[in-house]
Protein backbone atom coordinates (compact mmCIF):
# COMPACT_ATOMS: atom_id res chain seq x y z
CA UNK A 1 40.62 75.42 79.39
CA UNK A 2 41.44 73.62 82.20
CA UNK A 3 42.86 74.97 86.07
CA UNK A 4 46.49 73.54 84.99
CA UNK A 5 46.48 75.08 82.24
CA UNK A 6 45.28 78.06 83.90
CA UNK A 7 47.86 78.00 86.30
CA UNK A 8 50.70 77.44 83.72
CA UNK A 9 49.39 80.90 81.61
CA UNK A 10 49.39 83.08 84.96
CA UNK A 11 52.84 81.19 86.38
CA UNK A 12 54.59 81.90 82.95
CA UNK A 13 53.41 85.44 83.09
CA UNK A 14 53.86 86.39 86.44
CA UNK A 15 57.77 85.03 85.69
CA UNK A 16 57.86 87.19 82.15
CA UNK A 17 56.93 89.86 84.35
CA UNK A 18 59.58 89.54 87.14
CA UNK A 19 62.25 88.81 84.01
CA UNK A 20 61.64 92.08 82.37
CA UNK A 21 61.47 94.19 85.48
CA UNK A 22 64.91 92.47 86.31
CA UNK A 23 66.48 93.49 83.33
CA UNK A 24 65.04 97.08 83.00
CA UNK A 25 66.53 97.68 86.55
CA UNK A 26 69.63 96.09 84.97
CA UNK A 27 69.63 98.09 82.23
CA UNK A 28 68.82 101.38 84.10
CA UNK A 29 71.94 100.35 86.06
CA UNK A 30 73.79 100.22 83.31
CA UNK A 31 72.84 103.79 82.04
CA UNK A 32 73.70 105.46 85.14
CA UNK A 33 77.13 103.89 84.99
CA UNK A 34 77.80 105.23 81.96
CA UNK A 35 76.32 108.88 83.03
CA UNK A 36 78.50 108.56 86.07
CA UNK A 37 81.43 107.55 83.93
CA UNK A 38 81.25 110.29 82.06
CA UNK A 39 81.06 112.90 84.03
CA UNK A 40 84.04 112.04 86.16
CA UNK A 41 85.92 111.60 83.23
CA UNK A 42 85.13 115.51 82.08
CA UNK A 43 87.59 117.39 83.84
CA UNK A 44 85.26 120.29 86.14
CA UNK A 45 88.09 121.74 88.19
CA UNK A 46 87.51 125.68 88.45
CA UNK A 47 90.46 125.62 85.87
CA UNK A 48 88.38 123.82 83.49
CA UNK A 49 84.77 124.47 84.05
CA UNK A 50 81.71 122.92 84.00
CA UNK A 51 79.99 124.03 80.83
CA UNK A 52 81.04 120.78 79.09
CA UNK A 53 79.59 118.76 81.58
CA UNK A 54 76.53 120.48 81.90
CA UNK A 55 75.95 120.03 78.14
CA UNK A 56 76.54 116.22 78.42
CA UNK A 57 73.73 116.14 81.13
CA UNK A 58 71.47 117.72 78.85
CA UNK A 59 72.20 115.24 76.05
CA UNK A 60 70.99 112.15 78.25
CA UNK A 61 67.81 114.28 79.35
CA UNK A 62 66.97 115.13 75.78
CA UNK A 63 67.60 111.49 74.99
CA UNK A 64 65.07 109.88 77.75
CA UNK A 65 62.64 112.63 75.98
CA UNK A 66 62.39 115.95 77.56
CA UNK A 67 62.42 118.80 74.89
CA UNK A 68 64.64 121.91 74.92
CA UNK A 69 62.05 124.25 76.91
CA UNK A 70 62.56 122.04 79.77
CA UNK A 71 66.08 122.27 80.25
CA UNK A 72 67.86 125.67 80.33
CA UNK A 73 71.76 125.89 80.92
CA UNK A 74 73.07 129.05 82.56
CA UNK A 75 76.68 130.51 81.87
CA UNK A 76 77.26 133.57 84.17
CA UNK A 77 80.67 133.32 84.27
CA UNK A 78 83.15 131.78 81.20
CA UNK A 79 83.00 128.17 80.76
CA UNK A 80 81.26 127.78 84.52
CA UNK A 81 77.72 125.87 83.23
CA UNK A 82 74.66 125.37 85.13
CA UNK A 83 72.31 123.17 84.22
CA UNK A 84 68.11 123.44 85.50
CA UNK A 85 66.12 121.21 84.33
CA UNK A 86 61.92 120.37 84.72
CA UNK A 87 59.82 117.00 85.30
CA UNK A 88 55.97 118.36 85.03
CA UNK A 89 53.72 117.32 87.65
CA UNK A 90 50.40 118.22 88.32
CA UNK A 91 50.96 121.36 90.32
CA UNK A 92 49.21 119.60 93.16
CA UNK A 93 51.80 120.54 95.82
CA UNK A 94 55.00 123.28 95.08
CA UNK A 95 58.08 121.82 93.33
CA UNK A 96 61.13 119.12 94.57
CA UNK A 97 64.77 120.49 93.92
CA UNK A 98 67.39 118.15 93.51
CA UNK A 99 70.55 119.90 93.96
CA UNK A 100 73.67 119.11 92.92
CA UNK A 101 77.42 120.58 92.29
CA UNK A 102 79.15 119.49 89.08
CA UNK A 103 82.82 121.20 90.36
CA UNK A 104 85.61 119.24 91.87
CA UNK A 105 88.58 119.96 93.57
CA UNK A 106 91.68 120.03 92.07
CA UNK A 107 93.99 117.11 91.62
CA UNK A 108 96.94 116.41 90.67
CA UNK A 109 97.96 112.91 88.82
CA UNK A 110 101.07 112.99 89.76
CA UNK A 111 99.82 112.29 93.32
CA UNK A 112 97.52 109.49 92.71
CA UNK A 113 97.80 106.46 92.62
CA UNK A 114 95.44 106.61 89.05
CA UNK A 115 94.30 108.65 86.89
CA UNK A 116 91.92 110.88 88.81
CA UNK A 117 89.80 111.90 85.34
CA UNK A 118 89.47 108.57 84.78
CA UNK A 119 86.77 106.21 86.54
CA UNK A 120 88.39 103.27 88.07
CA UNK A 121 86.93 99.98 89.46
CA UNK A 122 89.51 98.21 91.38
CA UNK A 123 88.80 95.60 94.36
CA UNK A 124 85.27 96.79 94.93
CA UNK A 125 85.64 100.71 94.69
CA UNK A 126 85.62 103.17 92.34
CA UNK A 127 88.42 105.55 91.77
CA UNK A 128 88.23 109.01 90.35
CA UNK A 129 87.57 112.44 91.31
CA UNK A 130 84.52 113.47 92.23
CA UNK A 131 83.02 110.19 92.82
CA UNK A 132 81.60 111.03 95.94
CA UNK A 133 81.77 114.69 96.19
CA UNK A 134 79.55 115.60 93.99
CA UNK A 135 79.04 113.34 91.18
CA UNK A 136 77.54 110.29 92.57
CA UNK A 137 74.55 112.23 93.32
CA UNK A 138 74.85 114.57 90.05
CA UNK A 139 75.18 111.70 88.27
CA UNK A 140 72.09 109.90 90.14
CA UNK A 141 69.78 112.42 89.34
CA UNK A 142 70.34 112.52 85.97
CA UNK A 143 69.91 108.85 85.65
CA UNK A 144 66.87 109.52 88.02
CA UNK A 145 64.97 111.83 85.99
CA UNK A 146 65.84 110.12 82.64
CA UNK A 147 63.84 107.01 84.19
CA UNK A 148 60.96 108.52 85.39
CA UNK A 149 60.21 110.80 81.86
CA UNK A 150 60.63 107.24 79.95
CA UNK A 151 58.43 105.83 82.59
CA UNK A 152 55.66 108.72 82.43
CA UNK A 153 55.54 109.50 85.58
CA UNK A 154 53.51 111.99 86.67
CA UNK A 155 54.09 113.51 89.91
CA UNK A 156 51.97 115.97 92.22
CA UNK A 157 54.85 118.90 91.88
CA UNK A 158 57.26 119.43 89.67
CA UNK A 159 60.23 118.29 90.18
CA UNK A 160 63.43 120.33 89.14
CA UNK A 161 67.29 119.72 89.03
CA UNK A 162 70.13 121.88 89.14
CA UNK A 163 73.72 121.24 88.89
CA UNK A 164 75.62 124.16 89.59
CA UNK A 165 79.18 125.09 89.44
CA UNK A 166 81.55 126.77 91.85
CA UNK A 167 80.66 124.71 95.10
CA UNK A 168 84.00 124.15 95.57
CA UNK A 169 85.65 127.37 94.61
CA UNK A 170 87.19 129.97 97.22
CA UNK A 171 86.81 132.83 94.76
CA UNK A 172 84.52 133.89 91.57
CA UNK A 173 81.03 133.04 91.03
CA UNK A 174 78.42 130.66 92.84
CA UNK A 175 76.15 128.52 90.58
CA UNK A 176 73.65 128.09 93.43
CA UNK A 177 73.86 131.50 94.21
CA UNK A 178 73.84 132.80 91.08
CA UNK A 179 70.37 130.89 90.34
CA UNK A 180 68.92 132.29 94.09
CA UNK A 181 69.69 135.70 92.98
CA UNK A 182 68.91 135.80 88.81
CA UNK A 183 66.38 132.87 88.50
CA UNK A 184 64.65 131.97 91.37
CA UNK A 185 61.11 131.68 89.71
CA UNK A 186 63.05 128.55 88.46
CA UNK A 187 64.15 126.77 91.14
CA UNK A 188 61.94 127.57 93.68
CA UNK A 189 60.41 124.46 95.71
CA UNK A 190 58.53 123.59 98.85
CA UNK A 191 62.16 121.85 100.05
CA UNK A 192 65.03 120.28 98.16
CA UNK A 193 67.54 117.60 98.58
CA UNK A 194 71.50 117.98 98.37
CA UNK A 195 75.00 116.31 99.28
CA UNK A 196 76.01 116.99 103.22
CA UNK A 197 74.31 113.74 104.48
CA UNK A 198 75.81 109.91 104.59
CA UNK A 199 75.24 106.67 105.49
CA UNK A 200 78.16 105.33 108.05
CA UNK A 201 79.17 101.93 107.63
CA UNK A 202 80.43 100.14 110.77
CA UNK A 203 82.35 96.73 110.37
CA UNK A 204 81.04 97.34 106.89
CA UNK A 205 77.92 97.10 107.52
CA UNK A 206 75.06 99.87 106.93
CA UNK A 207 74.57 101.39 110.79
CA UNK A 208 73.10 104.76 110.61
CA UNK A 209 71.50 107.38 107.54
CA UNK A 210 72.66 110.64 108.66
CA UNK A 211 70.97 113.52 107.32
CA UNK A 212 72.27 117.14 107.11
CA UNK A 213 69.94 119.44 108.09
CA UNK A 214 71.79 122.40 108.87
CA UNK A 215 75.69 123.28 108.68
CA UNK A 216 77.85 125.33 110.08
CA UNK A 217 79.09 128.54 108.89
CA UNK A 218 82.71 129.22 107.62
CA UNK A 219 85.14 132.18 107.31
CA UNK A 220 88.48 132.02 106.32
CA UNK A 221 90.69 134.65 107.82
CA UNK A 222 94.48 136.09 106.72
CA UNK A 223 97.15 136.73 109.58
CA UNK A 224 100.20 138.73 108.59
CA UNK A 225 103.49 140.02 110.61
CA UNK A 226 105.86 142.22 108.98
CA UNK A 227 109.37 142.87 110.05
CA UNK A 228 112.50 145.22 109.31
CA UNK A 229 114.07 142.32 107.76
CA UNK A 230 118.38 142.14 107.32
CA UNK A 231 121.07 140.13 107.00
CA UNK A 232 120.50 136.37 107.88
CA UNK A 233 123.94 136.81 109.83
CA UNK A 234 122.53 139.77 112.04
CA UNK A 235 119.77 137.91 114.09
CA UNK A 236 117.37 140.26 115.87
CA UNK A 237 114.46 139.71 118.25
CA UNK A 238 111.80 140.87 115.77
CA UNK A 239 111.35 138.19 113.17
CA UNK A 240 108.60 137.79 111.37
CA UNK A 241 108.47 134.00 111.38
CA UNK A 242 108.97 133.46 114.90
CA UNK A 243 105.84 135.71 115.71
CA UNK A 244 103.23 134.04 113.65
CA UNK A 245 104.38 131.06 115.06
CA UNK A 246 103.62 131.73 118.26
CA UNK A 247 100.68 133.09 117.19
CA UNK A 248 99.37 130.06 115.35
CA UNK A 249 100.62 127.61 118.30
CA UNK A 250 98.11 129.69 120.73
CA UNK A 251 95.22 129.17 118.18
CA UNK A 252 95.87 125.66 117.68
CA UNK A 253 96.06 125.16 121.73
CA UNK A 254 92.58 127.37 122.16
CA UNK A 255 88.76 125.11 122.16
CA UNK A 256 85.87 127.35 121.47
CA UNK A 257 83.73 126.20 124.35
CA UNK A 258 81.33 123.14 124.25
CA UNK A 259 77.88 124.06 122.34
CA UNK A 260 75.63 121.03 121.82
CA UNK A 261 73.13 122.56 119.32
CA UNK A 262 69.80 120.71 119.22
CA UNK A 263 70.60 118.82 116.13
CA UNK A 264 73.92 117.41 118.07
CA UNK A 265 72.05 116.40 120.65
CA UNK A 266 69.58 114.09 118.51
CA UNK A 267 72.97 112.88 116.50
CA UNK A 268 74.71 112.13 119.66
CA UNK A 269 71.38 110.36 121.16
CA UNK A 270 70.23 108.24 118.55
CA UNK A 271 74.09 107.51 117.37
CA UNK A 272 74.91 105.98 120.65
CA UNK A 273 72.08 103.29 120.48
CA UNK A 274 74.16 101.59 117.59
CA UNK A 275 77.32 101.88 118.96
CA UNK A 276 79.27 100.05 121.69
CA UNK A 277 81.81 100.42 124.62
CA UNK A 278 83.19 103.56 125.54
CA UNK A 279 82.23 105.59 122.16
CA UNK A 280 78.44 104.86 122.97
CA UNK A 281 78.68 105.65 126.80
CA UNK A 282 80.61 109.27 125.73
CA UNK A 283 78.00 109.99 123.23
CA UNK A 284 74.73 109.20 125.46
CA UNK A 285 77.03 111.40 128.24
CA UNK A 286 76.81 114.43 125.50
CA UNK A 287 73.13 113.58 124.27
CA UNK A 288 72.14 113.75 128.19
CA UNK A 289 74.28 117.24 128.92
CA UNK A 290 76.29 115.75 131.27
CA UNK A 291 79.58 114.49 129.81
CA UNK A 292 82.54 115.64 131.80
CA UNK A 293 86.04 116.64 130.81
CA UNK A 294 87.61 113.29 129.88
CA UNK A 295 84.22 112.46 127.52
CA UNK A 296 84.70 115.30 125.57
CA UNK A 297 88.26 115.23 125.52
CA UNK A 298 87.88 111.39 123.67
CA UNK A 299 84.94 112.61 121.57
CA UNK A 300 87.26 115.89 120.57
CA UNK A 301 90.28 113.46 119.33
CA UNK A 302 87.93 112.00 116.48
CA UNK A 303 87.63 113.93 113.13
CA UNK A 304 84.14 112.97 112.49
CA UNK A 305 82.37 114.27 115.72
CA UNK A 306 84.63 117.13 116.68
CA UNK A 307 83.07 119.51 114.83
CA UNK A 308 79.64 118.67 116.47
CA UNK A 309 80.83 119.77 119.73
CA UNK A 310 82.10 123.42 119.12
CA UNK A 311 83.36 126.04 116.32
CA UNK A 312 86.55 124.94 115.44
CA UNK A 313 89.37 126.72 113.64
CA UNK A 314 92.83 125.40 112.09
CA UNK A 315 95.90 127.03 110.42
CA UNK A 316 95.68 125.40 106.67
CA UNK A 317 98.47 127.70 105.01
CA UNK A 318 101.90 129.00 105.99
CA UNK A 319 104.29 130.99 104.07
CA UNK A 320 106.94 133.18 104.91
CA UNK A 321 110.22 134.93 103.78
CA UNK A 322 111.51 136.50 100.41
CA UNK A 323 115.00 134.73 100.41
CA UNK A 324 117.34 131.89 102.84
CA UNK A 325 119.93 134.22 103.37
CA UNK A 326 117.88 137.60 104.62
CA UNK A 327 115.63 137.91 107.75
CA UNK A 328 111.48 137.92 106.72
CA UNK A 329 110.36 140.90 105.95
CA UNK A 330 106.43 139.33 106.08
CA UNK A 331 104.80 135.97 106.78
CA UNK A 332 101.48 135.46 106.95
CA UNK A 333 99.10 132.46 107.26
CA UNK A 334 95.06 131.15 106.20
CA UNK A 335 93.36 129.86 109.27
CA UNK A 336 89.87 128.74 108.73
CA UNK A 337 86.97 128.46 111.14
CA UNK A 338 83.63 126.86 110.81
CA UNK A 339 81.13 128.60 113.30
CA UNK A 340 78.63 127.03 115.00
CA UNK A 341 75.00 128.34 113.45
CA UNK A 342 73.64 129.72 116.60
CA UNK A 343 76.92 131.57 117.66
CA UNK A 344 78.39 135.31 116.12
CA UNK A 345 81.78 135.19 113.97
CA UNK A 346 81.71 138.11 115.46
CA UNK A 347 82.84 136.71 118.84
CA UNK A 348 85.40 134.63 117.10
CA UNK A 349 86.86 137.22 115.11
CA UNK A 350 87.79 138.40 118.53
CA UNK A 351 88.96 135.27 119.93
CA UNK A 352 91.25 134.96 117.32
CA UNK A 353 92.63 138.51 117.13
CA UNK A 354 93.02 137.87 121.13
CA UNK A 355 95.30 134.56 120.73
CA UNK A 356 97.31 135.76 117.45
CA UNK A 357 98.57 139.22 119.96
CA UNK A 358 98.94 142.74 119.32
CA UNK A 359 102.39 142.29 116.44
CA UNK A 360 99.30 140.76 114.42
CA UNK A 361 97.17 141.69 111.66
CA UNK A 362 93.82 139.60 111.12
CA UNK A 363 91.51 139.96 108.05
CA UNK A 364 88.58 138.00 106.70
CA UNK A 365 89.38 136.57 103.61
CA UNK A 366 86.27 134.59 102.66
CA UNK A 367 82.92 134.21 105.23
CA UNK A 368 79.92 132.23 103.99
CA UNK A 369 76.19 133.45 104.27
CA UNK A 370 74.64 132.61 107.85
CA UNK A 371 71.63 130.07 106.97
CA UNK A 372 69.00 128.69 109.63
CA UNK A 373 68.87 124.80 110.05
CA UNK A 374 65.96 123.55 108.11
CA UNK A 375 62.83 122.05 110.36
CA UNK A 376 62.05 118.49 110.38
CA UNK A 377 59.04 118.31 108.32
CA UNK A 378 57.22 114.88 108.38
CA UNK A 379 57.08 115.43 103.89
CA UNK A 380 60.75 114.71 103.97
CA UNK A 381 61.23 112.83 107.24
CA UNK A 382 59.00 109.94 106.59
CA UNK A 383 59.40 108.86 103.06
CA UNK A 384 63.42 108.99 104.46
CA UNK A 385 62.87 106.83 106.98
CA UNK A 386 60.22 104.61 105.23
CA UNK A 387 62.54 104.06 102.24
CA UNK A 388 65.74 103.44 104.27
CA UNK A 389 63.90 100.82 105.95
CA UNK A 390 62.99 99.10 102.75
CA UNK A 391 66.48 99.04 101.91
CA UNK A 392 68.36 98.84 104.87
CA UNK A 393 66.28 97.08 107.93
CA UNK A 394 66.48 98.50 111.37
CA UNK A 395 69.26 101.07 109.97
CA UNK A 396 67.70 104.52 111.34
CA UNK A 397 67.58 107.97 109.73
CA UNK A 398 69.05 110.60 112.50
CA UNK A 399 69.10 114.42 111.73
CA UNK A 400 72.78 116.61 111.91
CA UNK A 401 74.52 119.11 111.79
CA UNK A 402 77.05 119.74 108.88
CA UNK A 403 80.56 120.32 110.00
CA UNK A 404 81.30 121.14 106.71
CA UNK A 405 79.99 124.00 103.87
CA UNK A 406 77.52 123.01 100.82
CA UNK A 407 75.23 125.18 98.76
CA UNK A 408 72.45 123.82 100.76
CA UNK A 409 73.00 127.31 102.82
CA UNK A 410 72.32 129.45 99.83
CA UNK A 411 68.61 127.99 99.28
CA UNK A 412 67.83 128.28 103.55
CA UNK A 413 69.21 131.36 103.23
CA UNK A 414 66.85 132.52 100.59
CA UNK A 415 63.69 130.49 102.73
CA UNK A 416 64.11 127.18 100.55
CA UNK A 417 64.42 124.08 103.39
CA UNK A 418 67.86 121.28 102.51
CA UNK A 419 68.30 118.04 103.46
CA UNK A 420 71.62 116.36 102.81
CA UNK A 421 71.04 112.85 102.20
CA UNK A 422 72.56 110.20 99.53
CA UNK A 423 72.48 106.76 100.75
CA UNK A 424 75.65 106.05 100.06
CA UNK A 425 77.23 104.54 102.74
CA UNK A 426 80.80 104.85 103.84
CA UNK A 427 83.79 104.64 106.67
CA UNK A 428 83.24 107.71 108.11
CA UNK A 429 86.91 107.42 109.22
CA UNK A 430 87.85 107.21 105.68
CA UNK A 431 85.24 109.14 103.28
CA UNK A 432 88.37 109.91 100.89
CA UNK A 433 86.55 113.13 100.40
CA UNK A 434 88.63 115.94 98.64
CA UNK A 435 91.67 113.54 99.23
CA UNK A 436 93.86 111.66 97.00
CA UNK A 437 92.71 108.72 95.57
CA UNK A 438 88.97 109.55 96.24
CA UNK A 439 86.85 106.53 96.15
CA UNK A 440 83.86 104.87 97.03
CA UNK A 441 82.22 101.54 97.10
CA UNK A 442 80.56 100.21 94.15
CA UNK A 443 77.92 98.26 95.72
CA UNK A 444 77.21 101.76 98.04
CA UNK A 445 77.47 103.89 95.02
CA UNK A 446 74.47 101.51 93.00
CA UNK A 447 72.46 101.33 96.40
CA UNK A 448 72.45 104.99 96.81
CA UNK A 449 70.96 105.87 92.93
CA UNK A 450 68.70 102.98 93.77
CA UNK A 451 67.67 105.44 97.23
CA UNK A 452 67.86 108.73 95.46
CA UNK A 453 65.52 106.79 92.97
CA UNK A 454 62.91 105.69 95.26
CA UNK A 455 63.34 108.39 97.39
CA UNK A 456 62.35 111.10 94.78
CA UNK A 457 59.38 109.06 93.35
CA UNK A 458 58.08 109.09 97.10
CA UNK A 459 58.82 112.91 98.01
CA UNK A 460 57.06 113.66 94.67
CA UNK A 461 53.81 111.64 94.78
């Protein structure tokens, strides 16, 4: 045969090759869509439960092949499913968790603009609830693990999923919790990955891949005046009302002094190298310890960074009176803090009984468990960083601190390490998280279960 010839065989191949890989990833695209589609389309408010949902993810595992012994679903509490689920690996090195909350929040169609239980594409996004928070990753490592058991993969340590329910919910029973405290043989793991992290888009363009390491701690607290009451037509100076008011006014006036916690300080840091003008000088200011007042009074005015700088707390529910016509005999309000990790609720408990005055009663409603930041190990920093750099050039990876609450406390509570990170990128002015109209980019939401997927295969080899 001659070189040409040659040539030709190995071109033609080498193209087959490319052609087949091209339209496996298309296809594998194509299966996640539909697992995503699905499960925003099951309704998993805490009204409706999860249990469907977790049963649908356990028809597309036992489809890509894994048998009934590797996937066990959990039903503590009526109609509230969890799903956990095993890829073998060689026992090499202790297990990967993927974590991942199958609840949503309530909404209401009659507010939105669509159907949120239905997945809409529209102008680049998709629509729904639950398409960011938490589906897009529940939904990723579904598709995930489905492609590596029809691939054969075979990783050092096992590698284990759980989709919980009750993330989202005030009251009643914990999925994640549940599992830490009935079956932990099951999901125990050397570290895991969860929601809490992001990628930030700036002119829409990928900038930085924040990952959570640590979050703070919330408690929800109850203030209540009570008053005589009367006659609407008989003023008096004890009203009910008028009291919590002023109460509420003081808290809302009150900062919780500046605490830069270590993880801040890298955000802060590394964030200001890819930003510009003032935002950048105020951040490197805060990185360095030595903003002064009118820094952190423009870094306090943005939503996305306030919560970096101290514990925070905010009046989310009013209600008062028992009729238009009589004085109130009780209002009361729901103010909830998020506390900084290395400071006491303790201390703010105080605070807060201090501002709201003596006419004032103050109980804890709801308080999270206290969970240490988890350490940045070089088995989950690198692979991070190695595979955002594949995807996103010169975009870096910088460590945070939550401002928010996920389950990722329950596993560093119980000694298991988190790391919130996605790869999905978005505004972080406009996340559209537990909002009406909740949406996310298509192109983001593809890149990220192309992250997650990569990602995994590298944190389990």
């Amino acid at each position: 045969m001659r070189l040409g010839s040659i040539c030709r065989i190995v071109i033609a191949a080498t193209l087959c090759s490319v052609q087949l890989y091209a339209a496996e990833a298309v296809n594998e695209q194509a299966r996640f869509r539909e697992i995503y589609q699905q499960l925003i389309e099951i309704n998993t408010t805490q009204s409706q439960g999860t249990a469907k949902a977790a049963t649908a993810m356990r028809q597309w595992l036992l489809g890509a092949g894994f048998t009934t012994n590797e996937i066990q679903i959990f039903e503590p509490v009526n109609n509230q499913g969890n799903l956990v689920a095993r890829l073998k690996g060689t026992g090499q090195k202790k297990p990967l968790l993927l974590l991942a909350h199958l609840d949503v929040v309530e909404a209401r169609a009659a507010d939105w603009k669509t159907d949120p239980f239905k997945l809409q594409e529209r102008d680049g996004y998709f629509i729904g609830r639950g398409v960011i928070d938490d589906k897009a990753m529940a939904a990723s490592f579904v598709s995930v693990l489905a492609q590596l058991k029809r691939e054969g993969f075979r990783p050092q340590r096992d590698i284990v999923l759980a989709l919980t329910s009750g993330e989202e919910a005030l009251e009643g029973a914990n999925g994640a919790s549940w599992l830490v405290d009935h079956q932990r043989q099951l999901i125990d793991a050397e570290f895991g990955i969860n929601e809490g992290g992001r990628g930030e888009l700036k002119d829409g363009k990928p900038s930085v891949h924040v990952m959570q390491v640590g979050e703070k701690q919330y408690v929800t607290y109850e203030l209540e005046v009570t008053s005589p009451g009367g006659h609407s037509a008989r003023p008096t100076g004890d009203n009910a009302i008028y009291t919590l008011s002023e109460a509420l006014l003081r808290i809302g006036q009150f900062r919780f002094p500046l605490n830069i916690t270590d993880a801040a300080r890298v955000y802060f840091e590394r964030t200001a190298r890819f930003s510009s003008g003032q935002v950048a000088e105020d951040m490197k200011a805060v990185a360095a310890g030595q903003a002064g007042a009118a820094a952190i009074d423009r870094i306090s005015t943005r939503p996305d960074l306030v919560g970096m700088l101290r514990t925070t707390c905010v009046a989310t529910q009013v209600k008062a009176g028992q009729a238009e016509n009589a004085l109130p005999q009780r209002a009361w309000a729901t103010v909830n803090c998020r506390v900084l990790p290395n400071e006491s609720d303790s201390q703010v408990e105080a605070k807060l009984k201090e501002l709201a005055g003596s006419k004032v009663v103050l109980r804890v409603v709801q308080k999270s468990v206290p969970a240490p930041p988890s350490p940045l190990m070089p088995a989950i920093m690198k692979p991070a960083e190695q595979v955002t750099e594949q995807m996103w050039p010169g975009v870096p990876v910088i460590p945070a601190m939550g401002v928010s609450t996920t389950d990722s406390r329950w596993l560093r509570a119980a000694g298991i390490p988190m790391y919130g990170i996605s790869g999905i990128f978005v505004n972080p002015a406009d996340t559209g998280v537990h909002g009406m109209n909740e949406h996310a980019g298509v192109k983001q939401i593809y890149d990220g279960r192309e992250f997650l997927y990569r990602l995994i295969k590298a944190l389990a080899e």
